[in-house]
Protein backbone atom coordinates (compact mmCIF):
# COMPACT_ATOMS: atom_id res chain seq x y z
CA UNK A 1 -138.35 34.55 -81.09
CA UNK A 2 -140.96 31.71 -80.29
CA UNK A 3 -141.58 27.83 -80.43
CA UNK A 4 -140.37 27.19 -83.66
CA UNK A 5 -138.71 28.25 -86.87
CA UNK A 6 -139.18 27.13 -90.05
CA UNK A 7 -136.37 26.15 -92.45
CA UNK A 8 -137.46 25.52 -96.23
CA UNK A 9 -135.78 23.51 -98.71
CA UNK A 10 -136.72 23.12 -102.32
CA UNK A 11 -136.00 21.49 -105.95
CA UNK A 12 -134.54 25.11 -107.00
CA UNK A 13 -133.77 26.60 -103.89
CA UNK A 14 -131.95 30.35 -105.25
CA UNK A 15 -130.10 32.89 -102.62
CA UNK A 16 -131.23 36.43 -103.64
CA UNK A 17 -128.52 37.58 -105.48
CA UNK A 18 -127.32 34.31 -106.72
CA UNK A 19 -127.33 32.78 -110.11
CA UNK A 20 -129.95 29.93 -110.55
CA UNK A 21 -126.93 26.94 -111.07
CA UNK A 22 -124.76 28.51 -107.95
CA UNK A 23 -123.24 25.63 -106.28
CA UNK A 24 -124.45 27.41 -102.87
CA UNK A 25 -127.69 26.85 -103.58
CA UNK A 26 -127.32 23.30 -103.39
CA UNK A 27 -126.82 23.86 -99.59
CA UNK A 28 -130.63 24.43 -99.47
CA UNK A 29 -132.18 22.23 -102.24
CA UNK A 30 -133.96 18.57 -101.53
CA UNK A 31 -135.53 16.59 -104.08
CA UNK A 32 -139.20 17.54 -103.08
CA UNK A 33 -140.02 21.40 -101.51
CA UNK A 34 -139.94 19.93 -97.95
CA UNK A 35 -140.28 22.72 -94.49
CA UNK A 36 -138.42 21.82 -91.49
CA UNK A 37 -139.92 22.48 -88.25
CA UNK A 38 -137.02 23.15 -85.67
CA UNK A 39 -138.30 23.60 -81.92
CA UNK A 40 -135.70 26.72 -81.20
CA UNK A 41 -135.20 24.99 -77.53
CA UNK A 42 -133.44 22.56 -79.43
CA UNK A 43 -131.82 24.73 -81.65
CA UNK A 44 -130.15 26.46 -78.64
CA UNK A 45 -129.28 23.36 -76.94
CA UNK A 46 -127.87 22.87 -80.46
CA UNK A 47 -126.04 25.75 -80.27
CA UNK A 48 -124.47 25.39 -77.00
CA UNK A 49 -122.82 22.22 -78.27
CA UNK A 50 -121.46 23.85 -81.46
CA UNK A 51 -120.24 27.43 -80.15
CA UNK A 52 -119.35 27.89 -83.83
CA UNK A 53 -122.58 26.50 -85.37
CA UNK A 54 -122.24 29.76 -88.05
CA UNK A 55 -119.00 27.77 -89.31
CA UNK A 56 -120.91 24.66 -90.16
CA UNK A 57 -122.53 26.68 -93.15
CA UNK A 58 -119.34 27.95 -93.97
CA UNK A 59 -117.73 24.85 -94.75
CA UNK A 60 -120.32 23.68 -96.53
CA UNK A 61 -120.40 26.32 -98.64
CA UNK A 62 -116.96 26.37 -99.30
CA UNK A 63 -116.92 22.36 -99.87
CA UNK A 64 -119.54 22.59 -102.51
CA UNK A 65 -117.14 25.20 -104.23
CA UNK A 66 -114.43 22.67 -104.33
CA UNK A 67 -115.77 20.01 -105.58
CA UNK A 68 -118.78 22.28 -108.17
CA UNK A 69 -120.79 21.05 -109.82
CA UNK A 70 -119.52 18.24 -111.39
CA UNK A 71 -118.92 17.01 -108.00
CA UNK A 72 -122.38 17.43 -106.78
CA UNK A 73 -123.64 15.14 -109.39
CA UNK A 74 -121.61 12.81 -109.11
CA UNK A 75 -122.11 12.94 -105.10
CA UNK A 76 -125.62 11.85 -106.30
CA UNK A 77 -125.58 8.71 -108.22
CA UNK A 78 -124.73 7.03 -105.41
């Protein structure tokens, strides 16, 4: 508990236990290692609007699975 949390992002971004090219990795990967300052005030404002905010990284989890790899590249050439 306090002001803020930090969330980090990065090139290669790797959950412990997770293979280095798992698609859930992408969920936390940016071009450039990048920390994102979130005021928890806001994050429980946040909350309060999304009851179910736990689900959001679900799905995207399970929407990187679905389309893999392949998917995610393609994603970004646009």
């Amino acid at each position: 508990e306090g002001i803020i949390q930090i969330a980090s992002f990065h090139p290669h971004y790797q959950f412990e236990d997770s293979e280095p090219d798992d698609i859930e990795n992408y969920t936390n990967r940016a071009p450039y290692p990048i920390l994102h300052l979130l005021r928890e005030d806001s994050i429980e404002r946040a909350v309060q609007a999304f009851p179910d905010a736990e689900e959001i990284y679900e799905r995207n989890q399970q929407t990187l699975r679905r389309i893999g790899l392949a998917g995610w590249n393609e994603l970004m050439k646009r």
